[in-house]
C-alpha atoms as a PDB file:
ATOM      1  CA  UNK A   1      12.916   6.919  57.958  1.00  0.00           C
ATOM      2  CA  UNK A   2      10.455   9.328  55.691  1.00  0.00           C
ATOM      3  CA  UNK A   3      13.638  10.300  54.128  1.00  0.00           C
ATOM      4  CA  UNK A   4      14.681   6.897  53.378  1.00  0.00           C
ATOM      5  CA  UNK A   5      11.239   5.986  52.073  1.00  0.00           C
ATOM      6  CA  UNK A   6      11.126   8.856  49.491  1.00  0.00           C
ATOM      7  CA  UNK A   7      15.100   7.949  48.507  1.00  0.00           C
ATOM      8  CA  UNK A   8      14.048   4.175  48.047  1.00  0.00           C
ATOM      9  CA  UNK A   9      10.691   5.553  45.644  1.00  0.00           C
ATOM     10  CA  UNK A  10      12.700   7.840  43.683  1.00  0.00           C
ATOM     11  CA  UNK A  11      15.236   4.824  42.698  1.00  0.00           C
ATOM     12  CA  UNK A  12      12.869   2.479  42.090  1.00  0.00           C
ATOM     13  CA  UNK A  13      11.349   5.190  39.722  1.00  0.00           C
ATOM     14  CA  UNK A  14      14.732   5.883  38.231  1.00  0.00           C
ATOM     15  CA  UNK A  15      15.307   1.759  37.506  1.00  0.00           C
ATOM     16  CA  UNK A  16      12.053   1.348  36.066  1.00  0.00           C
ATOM     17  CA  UNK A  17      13.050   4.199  33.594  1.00  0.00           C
ATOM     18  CA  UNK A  18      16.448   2.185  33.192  1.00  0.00           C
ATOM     19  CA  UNK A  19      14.581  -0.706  32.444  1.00  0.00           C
ATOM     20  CA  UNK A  20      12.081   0.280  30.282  1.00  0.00           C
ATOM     21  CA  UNK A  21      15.156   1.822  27.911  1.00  0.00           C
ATOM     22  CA  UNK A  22      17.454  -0.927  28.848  1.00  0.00           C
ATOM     23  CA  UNK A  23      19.516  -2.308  25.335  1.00  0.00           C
ATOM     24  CA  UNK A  24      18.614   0.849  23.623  1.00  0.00           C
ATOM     25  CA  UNK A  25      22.111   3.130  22.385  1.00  0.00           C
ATOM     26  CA  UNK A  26      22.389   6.456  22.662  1.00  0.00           C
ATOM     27  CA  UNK A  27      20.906   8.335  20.057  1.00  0.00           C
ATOM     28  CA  UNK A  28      18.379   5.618  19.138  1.00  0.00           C
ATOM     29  CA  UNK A  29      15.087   5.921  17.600  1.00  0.00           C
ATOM     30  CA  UNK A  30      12.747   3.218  18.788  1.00  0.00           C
ATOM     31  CA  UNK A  31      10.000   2.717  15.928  1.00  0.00           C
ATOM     32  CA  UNK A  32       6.269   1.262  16.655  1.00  0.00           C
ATOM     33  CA  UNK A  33       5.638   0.205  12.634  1.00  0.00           C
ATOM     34  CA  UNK A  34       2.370  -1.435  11.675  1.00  0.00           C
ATOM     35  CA  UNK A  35       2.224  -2.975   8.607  1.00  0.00           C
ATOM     36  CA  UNK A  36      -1.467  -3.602   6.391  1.00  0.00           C
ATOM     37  CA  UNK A  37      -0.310  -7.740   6.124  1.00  0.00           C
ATOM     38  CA  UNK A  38       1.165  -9.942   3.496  1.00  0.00           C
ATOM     39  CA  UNK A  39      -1.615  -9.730   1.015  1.00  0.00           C
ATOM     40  CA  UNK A  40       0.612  -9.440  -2.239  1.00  0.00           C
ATOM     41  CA  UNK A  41       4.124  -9.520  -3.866  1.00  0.00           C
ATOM     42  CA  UNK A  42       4.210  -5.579  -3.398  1.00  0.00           C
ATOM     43  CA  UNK A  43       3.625  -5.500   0.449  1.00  0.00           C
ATOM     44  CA  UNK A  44       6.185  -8.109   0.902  1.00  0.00           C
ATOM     45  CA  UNK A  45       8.914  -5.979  -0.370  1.00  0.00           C
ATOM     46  CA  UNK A  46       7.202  -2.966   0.991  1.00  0.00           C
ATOM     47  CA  UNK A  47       7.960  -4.768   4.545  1.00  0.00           C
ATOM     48  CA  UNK A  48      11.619  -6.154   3.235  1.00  0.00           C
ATOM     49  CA  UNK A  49      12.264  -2.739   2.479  1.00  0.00           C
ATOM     50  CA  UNK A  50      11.215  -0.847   5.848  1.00  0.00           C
ATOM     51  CA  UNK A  51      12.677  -3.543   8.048  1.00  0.00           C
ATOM     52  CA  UNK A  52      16.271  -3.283   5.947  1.00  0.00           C
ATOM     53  CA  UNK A  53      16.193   0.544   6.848  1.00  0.00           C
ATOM     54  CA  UNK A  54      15.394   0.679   9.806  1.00  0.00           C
ATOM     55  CA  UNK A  55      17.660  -1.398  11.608  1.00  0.00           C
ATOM     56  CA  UNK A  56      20.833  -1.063  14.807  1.00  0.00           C
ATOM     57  CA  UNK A  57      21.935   0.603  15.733  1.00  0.00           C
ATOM     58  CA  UNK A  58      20.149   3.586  14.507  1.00  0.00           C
ATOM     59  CA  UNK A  59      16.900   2.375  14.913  1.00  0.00           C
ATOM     60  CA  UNK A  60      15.102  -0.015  17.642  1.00  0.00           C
ATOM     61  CA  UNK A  61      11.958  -1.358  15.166  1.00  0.00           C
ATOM     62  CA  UNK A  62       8.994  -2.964  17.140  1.00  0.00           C
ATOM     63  CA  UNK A  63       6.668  -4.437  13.886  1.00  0.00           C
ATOM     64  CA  UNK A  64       3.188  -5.756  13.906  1.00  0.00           C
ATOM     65  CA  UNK A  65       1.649  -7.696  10.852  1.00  0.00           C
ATOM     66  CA  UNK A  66      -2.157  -6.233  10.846  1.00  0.00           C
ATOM     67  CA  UNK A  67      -3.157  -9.375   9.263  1.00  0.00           C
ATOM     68  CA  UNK A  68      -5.204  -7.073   6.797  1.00  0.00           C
ATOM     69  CA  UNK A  69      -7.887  -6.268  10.058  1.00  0.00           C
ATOM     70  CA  UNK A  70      -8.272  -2.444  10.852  1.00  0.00           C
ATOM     71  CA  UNK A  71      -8.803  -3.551  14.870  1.00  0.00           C
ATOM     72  CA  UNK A  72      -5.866  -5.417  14.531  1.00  0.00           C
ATOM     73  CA  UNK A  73      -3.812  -2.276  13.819  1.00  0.00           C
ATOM     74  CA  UNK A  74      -5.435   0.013  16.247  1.00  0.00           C
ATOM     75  CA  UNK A  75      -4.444  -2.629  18.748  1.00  0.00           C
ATOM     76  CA  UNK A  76      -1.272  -2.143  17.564  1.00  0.00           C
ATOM     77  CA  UNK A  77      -0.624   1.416  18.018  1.00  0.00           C
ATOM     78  CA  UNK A  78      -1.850   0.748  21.029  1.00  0.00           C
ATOM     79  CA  UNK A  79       0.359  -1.013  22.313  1.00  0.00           C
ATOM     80  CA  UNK A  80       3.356   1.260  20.540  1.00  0.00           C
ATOM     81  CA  UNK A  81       1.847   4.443  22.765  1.00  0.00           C
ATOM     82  CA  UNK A  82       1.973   2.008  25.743  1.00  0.00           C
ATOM     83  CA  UNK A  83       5.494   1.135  25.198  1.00  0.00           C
ATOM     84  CA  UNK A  84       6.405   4.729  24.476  1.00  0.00           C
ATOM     85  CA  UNK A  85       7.974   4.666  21.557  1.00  0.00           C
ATOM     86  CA  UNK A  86       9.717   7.829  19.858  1.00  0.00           C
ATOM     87  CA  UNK A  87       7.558   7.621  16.759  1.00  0.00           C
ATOM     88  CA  UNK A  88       4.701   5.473  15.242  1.00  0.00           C
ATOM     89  CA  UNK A  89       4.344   4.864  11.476  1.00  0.00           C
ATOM     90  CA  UNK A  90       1.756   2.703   9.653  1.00  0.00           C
ATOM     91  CA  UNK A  91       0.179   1.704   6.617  1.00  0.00           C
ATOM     92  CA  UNK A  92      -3.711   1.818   7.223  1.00  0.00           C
ATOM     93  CA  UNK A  93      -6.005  -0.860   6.482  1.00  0.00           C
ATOM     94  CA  UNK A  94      -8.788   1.289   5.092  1.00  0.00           C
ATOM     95  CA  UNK A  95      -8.760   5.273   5.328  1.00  0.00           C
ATOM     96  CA  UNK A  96     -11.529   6.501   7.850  1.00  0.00           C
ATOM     97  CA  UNK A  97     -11.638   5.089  11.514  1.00  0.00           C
ATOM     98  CA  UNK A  98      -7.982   6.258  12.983  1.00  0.00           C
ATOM     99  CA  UNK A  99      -8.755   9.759  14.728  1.00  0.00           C
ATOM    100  CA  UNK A 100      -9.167   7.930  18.262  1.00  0.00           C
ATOM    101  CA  UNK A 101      -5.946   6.391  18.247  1.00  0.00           C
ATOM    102  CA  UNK A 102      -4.072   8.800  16.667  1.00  0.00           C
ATOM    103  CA  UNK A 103      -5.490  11.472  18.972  1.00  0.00           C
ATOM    104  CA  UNK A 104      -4.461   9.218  21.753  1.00  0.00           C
ATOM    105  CA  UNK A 105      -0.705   9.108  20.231  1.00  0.00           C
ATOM    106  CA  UNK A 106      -0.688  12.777  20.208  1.00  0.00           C
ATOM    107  CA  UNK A 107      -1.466  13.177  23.745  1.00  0.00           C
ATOM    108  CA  UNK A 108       1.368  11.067  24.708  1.00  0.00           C
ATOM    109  CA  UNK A 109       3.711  13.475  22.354  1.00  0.00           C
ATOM    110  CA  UNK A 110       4.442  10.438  19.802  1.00  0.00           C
ATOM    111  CA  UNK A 111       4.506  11.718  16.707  1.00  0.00           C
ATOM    112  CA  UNK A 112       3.266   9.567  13.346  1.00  0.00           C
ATOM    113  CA  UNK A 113       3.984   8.808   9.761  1.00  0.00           C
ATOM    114  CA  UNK A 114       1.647   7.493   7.593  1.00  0.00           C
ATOM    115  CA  UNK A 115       3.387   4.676   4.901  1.00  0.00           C
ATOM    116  CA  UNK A 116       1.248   4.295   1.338  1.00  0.00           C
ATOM    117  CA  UNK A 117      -1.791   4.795   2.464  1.00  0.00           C
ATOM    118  CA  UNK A 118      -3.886   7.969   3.828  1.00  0.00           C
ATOM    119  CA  UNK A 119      -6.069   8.590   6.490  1.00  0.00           C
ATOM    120  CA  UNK A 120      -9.454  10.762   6.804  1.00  0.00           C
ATOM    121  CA  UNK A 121      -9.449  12.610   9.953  1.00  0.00           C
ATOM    122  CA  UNK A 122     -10.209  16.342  10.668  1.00  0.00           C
ATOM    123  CA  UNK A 123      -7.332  17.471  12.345  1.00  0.00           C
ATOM    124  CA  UNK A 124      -4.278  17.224   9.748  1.00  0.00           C
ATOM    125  CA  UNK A 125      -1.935  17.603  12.822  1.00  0.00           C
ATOM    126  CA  UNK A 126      -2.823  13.956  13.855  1.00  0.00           C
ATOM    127  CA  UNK A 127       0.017  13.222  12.151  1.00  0.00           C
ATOM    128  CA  UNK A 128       3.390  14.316  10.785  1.00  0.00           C
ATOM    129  CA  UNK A 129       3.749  13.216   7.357  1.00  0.00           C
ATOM    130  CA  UNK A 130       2.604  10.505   4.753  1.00  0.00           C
ATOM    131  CA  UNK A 131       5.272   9.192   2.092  1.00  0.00           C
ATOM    132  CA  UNK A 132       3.759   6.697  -0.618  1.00  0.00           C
ATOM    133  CA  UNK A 133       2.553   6.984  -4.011  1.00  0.00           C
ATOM    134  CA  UNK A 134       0.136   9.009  -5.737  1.00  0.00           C
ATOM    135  CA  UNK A 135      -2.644   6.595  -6.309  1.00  0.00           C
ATOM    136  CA  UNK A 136      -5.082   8.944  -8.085  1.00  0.00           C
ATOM    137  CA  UNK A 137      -2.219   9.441 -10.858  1.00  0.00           C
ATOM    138  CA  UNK A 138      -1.590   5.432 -11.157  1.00  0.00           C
ATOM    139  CA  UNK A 139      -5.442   5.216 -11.612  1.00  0.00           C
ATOM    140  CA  UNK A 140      -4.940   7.990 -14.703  1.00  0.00           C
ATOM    141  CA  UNK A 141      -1.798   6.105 -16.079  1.00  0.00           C
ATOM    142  CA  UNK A 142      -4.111   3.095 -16.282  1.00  0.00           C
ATOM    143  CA  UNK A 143      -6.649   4.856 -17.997  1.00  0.00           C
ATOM    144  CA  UNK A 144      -4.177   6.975 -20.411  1.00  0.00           C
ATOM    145  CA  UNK A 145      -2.710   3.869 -21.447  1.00  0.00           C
ATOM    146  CA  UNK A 146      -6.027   2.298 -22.034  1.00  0.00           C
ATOM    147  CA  UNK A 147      -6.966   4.963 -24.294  1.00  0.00           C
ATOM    148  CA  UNK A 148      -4.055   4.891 -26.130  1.00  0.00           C
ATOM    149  CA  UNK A 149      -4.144   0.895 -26.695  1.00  0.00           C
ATOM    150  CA  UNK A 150      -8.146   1.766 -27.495  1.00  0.00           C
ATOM    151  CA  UNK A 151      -6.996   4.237 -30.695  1.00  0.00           C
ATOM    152  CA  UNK A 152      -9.126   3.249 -33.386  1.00  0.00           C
ATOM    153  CA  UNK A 153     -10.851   0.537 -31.882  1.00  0.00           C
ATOM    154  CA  UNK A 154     -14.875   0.470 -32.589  1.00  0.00           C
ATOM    155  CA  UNK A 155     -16.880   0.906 -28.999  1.00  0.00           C
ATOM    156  CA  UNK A 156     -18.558  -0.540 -26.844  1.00  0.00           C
ATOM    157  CA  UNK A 157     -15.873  -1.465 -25.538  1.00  0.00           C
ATOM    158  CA  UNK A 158     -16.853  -3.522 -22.185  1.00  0.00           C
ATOM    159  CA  UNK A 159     -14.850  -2.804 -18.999  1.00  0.00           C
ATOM    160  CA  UNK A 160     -14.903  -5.050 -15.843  1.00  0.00           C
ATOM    161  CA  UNK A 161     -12.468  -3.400 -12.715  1.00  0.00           C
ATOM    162  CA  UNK A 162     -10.991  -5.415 -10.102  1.00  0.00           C
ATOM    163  CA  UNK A 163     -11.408  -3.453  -7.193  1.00  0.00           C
ATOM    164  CA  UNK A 164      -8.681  -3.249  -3.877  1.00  0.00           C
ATOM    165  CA  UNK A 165     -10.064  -3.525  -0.347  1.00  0.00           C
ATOM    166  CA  UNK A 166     -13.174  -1.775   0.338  1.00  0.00           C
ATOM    167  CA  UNK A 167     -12.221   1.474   1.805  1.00  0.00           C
ATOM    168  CA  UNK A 168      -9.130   1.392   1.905  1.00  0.00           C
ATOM    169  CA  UNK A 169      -7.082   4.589  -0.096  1.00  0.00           C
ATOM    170  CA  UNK A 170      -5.717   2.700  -2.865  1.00  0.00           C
ATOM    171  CA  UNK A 171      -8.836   1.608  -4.009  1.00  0.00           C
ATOM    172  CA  UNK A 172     -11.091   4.713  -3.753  1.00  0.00           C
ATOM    173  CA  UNK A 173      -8.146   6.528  -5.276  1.00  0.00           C
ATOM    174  CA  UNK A 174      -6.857   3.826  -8.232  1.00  0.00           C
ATOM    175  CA  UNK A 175     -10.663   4.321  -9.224  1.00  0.00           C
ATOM    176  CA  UNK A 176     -11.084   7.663  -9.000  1.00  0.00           C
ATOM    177  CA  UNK A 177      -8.361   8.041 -11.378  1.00  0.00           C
ATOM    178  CA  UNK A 178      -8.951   5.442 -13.715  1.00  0.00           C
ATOM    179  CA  UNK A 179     -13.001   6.622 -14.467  1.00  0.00           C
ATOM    180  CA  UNK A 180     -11.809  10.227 -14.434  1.00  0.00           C
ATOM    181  CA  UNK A 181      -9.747   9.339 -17.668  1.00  0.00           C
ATOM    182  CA  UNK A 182     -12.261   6.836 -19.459  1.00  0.00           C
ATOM    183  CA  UNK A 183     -15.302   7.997 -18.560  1.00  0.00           C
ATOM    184  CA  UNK A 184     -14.443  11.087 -21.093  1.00  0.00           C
ATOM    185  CA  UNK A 185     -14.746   8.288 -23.971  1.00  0.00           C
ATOM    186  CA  UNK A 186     -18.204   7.225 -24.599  1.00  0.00           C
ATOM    187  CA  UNK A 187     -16.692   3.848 -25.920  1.00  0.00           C
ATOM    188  CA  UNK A 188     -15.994   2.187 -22.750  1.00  0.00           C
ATOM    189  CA  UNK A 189     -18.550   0.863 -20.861  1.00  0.00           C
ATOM    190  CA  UNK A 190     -17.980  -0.160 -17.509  1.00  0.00           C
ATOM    191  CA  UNK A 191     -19.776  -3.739 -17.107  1.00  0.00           C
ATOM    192  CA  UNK A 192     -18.658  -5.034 -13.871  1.00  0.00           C
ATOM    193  CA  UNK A 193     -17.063  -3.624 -10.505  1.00  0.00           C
ATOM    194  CA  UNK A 194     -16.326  -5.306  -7.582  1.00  0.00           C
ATOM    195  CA  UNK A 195     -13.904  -6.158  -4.857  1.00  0.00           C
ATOM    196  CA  UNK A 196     -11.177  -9.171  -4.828  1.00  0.00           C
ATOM    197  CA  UNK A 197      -9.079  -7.808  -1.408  1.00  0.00           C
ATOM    198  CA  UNK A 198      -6.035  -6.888  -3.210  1.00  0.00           C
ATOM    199  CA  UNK A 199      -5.512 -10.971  -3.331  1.00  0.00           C
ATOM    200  CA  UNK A 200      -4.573 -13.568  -6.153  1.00  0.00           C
ATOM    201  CA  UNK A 201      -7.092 -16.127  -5.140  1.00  0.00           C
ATOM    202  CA  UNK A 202     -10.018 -13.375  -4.934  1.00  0.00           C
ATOM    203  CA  UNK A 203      -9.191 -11.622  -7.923  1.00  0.00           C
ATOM    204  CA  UNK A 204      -9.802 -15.340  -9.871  1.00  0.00           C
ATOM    205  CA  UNK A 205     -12.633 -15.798  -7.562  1.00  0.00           C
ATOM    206  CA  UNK A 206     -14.139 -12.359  -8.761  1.00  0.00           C
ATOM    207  CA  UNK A 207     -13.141 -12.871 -12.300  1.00  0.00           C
ATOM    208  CA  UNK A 208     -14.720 -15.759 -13.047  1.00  0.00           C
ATOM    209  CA  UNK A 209     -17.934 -14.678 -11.420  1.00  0.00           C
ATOM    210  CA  UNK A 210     -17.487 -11.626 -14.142  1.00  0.00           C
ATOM    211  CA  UNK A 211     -16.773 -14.450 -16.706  1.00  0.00           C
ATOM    212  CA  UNK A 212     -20.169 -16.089 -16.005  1.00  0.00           C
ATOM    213  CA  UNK A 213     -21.981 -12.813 -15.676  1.00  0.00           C
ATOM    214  CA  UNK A 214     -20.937 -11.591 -19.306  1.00  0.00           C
ATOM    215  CA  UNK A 215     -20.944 -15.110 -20.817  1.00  0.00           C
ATOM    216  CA  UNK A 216     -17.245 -14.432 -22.109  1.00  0.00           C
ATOM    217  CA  UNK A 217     -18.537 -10.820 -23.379  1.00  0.00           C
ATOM    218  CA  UNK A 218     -15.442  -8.693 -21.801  1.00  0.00           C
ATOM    219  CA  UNK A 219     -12.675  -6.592 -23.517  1.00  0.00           C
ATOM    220  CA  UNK A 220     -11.047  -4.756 -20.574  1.00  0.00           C
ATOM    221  CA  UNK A 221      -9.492  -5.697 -17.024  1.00  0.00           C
ATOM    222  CA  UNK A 222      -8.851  -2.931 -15.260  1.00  0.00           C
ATOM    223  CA  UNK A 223      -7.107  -4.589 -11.931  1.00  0.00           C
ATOM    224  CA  UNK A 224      -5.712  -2.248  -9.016  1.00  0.00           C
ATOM    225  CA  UNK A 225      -3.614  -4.730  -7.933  1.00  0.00           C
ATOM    226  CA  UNK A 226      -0.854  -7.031 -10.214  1.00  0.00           C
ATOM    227  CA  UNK A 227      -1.744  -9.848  -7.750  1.00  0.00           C
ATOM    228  CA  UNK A 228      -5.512  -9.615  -8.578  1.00  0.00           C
ATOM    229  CA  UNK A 229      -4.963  -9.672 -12.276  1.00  0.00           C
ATOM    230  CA  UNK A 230      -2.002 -12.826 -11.931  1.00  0.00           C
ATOM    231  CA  UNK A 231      -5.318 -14.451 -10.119  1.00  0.00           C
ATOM    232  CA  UNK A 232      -7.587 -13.299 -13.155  1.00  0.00           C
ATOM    233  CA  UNK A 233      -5.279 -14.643 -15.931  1.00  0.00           C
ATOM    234  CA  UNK A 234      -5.984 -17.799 -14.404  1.00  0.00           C
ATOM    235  CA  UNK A 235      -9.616 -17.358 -14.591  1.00  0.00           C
ATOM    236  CA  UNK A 236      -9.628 -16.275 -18.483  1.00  0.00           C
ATOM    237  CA  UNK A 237      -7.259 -19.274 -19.149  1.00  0.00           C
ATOM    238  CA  UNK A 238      -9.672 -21.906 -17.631  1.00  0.00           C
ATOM    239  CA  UNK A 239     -12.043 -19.953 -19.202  1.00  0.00           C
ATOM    240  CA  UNK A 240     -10.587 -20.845 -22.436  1.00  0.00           C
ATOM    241  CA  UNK A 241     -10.117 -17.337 -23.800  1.00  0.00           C
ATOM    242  CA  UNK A 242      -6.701 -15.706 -24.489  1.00  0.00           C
ATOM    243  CA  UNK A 243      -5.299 -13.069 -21.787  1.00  0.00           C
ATOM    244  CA  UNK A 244      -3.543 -10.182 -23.174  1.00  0.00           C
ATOM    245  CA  UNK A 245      -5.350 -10.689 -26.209  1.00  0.00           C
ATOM    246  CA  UNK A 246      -9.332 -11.839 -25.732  1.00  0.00           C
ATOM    247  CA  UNK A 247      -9.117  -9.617 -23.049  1.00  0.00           C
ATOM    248  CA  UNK A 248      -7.046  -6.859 -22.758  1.00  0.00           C
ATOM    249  CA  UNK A 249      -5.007  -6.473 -19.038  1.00  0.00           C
ATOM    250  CA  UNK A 250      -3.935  -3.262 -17.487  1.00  0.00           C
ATOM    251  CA  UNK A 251      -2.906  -3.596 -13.509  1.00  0.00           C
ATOM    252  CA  UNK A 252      -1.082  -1.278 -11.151  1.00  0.00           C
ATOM    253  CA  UNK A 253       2.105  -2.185  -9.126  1.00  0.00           C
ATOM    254  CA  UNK A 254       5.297  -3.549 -10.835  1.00  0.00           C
ATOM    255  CA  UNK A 255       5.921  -6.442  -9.177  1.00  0.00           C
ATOM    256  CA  UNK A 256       8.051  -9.076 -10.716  1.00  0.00           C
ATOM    257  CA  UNK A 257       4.771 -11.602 -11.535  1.00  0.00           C
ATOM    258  CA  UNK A 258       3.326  -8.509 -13.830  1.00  0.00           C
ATOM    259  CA  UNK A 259       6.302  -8.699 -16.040  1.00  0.00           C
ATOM    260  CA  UNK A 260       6.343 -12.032 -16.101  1.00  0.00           C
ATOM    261  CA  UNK A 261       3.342 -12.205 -17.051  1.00  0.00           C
ATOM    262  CA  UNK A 262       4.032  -9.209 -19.318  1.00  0.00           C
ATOM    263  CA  UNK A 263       6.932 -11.499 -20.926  1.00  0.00           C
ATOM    264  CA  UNK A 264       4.241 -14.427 -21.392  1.00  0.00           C
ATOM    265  CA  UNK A 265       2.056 -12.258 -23.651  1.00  0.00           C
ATOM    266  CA  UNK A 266      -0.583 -12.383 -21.053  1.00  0.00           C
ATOM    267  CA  UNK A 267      -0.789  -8.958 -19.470  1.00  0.00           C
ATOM    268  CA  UNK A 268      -0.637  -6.218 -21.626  1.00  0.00           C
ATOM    269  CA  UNK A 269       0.516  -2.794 -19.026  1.00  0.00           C
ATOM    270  CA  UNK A 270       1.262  -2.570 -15.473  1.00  0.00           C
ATOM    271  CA  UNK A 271       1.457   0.805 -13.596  1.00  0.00           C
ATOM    272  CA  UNK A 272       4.693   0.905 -11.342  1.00  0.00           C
ATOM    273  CA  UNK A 273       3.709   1.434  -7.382  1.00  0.00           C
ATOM    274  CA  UNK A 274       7.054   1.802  -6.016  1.00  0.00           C
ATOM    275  CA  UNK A 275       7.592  -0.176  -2.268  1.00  0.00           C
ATOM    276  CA  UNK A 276      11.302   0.541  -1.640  1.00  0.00           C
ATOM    277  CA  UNK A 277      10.970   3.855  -0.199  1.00  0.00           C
ATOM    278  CA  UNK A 278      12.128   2.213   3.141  1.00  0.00           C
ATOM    279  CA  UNK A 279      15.469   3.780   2.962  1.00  0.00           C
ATOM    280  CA  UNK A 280      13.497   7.627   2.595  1.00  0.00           C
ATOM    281  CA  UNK A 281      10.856   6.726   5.429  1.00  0.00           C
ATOM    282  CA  UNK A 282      14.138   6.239   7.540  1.00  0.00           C
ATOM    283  CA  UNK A 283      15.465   9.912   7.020  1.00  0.00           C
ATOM    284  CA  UNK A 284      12.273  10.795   7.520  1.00  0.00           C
ATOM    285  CA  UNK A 285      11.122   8.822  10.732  1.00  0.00           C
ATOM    286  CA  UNK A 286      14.694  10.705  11.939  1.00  0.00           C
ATOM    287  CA  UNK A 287      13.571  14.040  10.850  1.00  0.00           C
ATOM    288  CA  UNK A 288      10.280  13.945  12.596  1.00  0.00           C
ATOM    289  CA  UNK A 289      12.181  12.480  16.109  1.00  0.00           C
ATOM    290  CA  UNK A 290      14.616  15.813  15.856  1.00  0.00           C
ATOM    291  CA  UNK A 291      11.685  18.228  15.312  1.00  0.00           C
ATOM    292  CA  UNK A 292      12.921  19.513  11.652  1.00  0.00           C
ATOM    293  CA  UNK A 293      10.109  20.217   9.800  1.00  0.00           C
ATOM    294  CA  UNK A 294       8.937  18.052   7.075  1.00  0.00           C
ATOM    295  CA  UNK A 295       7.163  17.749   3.958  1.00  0.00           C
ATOM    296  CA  UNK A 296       3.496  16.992   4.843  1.00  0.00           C
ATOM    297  CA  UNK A 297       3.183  14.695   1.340  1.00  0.00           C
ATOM    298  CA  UNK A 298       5.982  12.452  -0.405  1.00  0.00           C
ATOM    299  CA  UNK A 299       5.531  10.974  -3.554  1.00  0.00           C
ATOM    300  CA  UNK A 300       7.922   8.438  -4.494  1.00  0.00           C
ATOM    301  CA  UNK A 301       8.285   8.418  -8.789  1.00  0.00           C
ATOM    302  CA  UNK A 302       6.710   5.774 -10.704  1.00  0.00           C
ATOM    303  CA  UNK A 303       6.547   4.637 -14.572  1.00  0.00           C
ATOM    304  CA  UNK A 304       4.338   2.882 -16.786  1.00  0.00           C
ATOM    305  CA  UNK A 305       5.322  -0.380 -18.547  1.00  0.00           C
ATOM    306  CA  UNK A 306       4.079  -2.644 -21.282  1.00  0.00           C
ATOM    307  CA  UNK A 307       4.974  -5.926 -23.229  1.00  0.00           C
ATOM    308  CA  UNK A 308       7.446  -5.054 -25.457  1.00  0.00           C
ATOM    309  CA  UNK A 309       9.519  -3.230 -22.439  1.00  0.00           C
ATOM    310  CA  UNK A 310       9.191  -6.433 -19.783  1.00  0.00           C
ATOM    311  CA  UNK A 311      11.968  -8.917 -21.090  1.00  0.00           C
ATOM    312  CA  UNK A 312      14.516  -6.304 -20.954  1.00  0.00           C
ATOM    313  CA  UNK A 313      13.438  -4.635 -17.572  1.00  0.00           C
ATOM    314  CA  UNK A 314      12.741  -8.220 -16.137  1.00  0.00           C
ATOM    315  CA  UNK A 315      16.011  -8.935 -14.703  1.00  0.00           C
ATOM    316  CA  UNK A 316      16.183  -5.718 -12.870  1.00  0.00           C
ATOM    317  CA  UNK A 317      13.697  -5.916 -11.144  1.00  0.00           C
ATOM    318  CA  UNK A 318      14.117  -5.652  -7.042  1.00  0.00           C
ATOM    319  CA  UNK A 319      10.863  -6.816  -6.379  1.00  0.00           C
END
């Protein structure tokens, strides 16, 4: 009867295993992704592109929308360690906050890969790799091209930045970047900094509380988002001044709105941020499963583009 009793335990271990990987092929890589939200035009193809890639039957994807709220994600991952999944990847809200939870992953042998954004933590072995852009460099291209478009132009020459989401990689790094390059020119003169959340309706919001501020008095936008600048041209419009021209627009991503926008005379540059790397954060995610070793930094490549170049690169444009 003791016999029987241990026989009976040891199956009903052996079927919960069976159920828990029940549907999932052989050779499958189940995939815990969290995603920052659906805050712009860049993170929706950022998501198009992951969930394209990482699809059956090579890959069993279990995604979470973060909503933009850092407890959100750590719920999240979470939940992915609970489920155990073969690898967790994410795009962080903000950068400092994650050693808990990724120390928690690590205990349960799940290995992670950081998407776009960093993290702070002081173990670098928290996690396996992060592929994404450089954001200090987009923050230089922004500047480089600002001092070019500046040649021979009389200072001051009054600067107001559209700042991402407080804390969060992009932003600390886009700036970084950007001031590392201007600040060099005693002509610019940065007037006005502050957040608008990566967003089209808080970038206007913001912008037209700079608007007021300066009483019109502005020759720069320096935006870290194209979303946040599409939301400022509005602003400068109702404001009855001429974007592109009144006020001179540089923004970083690429998205399709920027060249639009470009096309309409009304932004002047726009640093490319590059969101289609889902296809490379597949052979990665499959790297990292097998044990091969891995680069610990990926930078996907990125170009500068400006008025005269958007009507032609327009319709070519994936996202």
């Amino acid at each position: 009867m003791k016999n029987a009793c241990v026989l009976l335990a040891m199956l009903a271990i052996a079927l919960a295993g069976c159920s828990r990987d029940a549907g999932k092929q052989v050779g499958q890589v189940t995939v815990g992704f969290s995603q920052v939200g659906a805050e712009s035009e860049w993170r929706t193809a950022n998501t198009a592109s992951v969930k394209s890639a990482l699809v059956a039957p090579g890959f069993d994807l279990k995604f979470s929308d973060a909503q933009q709220k850092q407890e959100n994600q750590i719920k999240a991952l979470r939940s992915f360690i609970a489920q155990r999944v073969d690898v967790i990847a994410f795009s962080p809200v903000v950068e400092s906050g994650w050693e808990p939870v990724l120390r928690e992953a690590k205990a349960a042998g799940i290995p992670v890969v950081l998407t776009d954004r960093a993290v702070k933590v002081s173990d670098a072995s928290l996690y396996a790799s992060l592929i994404g852009s450089d954001f200090i460099e987009e923050g230089r291209k922004a500047g480089r091209w600002l001092l070019q478009d500046s040649t021979g132009k009389p200072g001051p020459i009054r600067v107001v930045e559209l700042q991402g989401t407080v804390g969060s990689a992009p932003a600390i790094d886009r700036m970084k970047g950007f001031h590392e390059v201007i600040d060099t020119d005693p002509r610019f003169k940065l007037v006005r900094s502050q957040s608008g959340d990566f967003t089209r309706a808080k970038g206007k919001e913001v912008m037209e509380a700079f608007l007021k501020a300066e009483g019109g008095h502005i020759d720069v936008l320096f935006a870290h988002n194209d979303d946040m600048a599409i939301g400022a041209i509005q602003a400068i419009e109702e404001a009855g001044l001429t974007p592109g021209k009144d006020i001179r627009i540089v923004s970083i991503d690429g998205v399709r709105g920027a060249f639009e926008a470009m096309k309409a005379g009304k932004l002047n540059a726009t640093i490319e941020c590059n969101p289609l790397f889902g296809a490379q954060l597949a052979q990665l995610i499959r790297d990292v499963h097998a044990g091969k070793p891995v680069p610990k930094r990926i930078v996907v490549e990125e170009g500068v583009f400006t008025q005269d170049q958007a009507a032609a690169a327009l319709p070519g444009r994936k996202y």
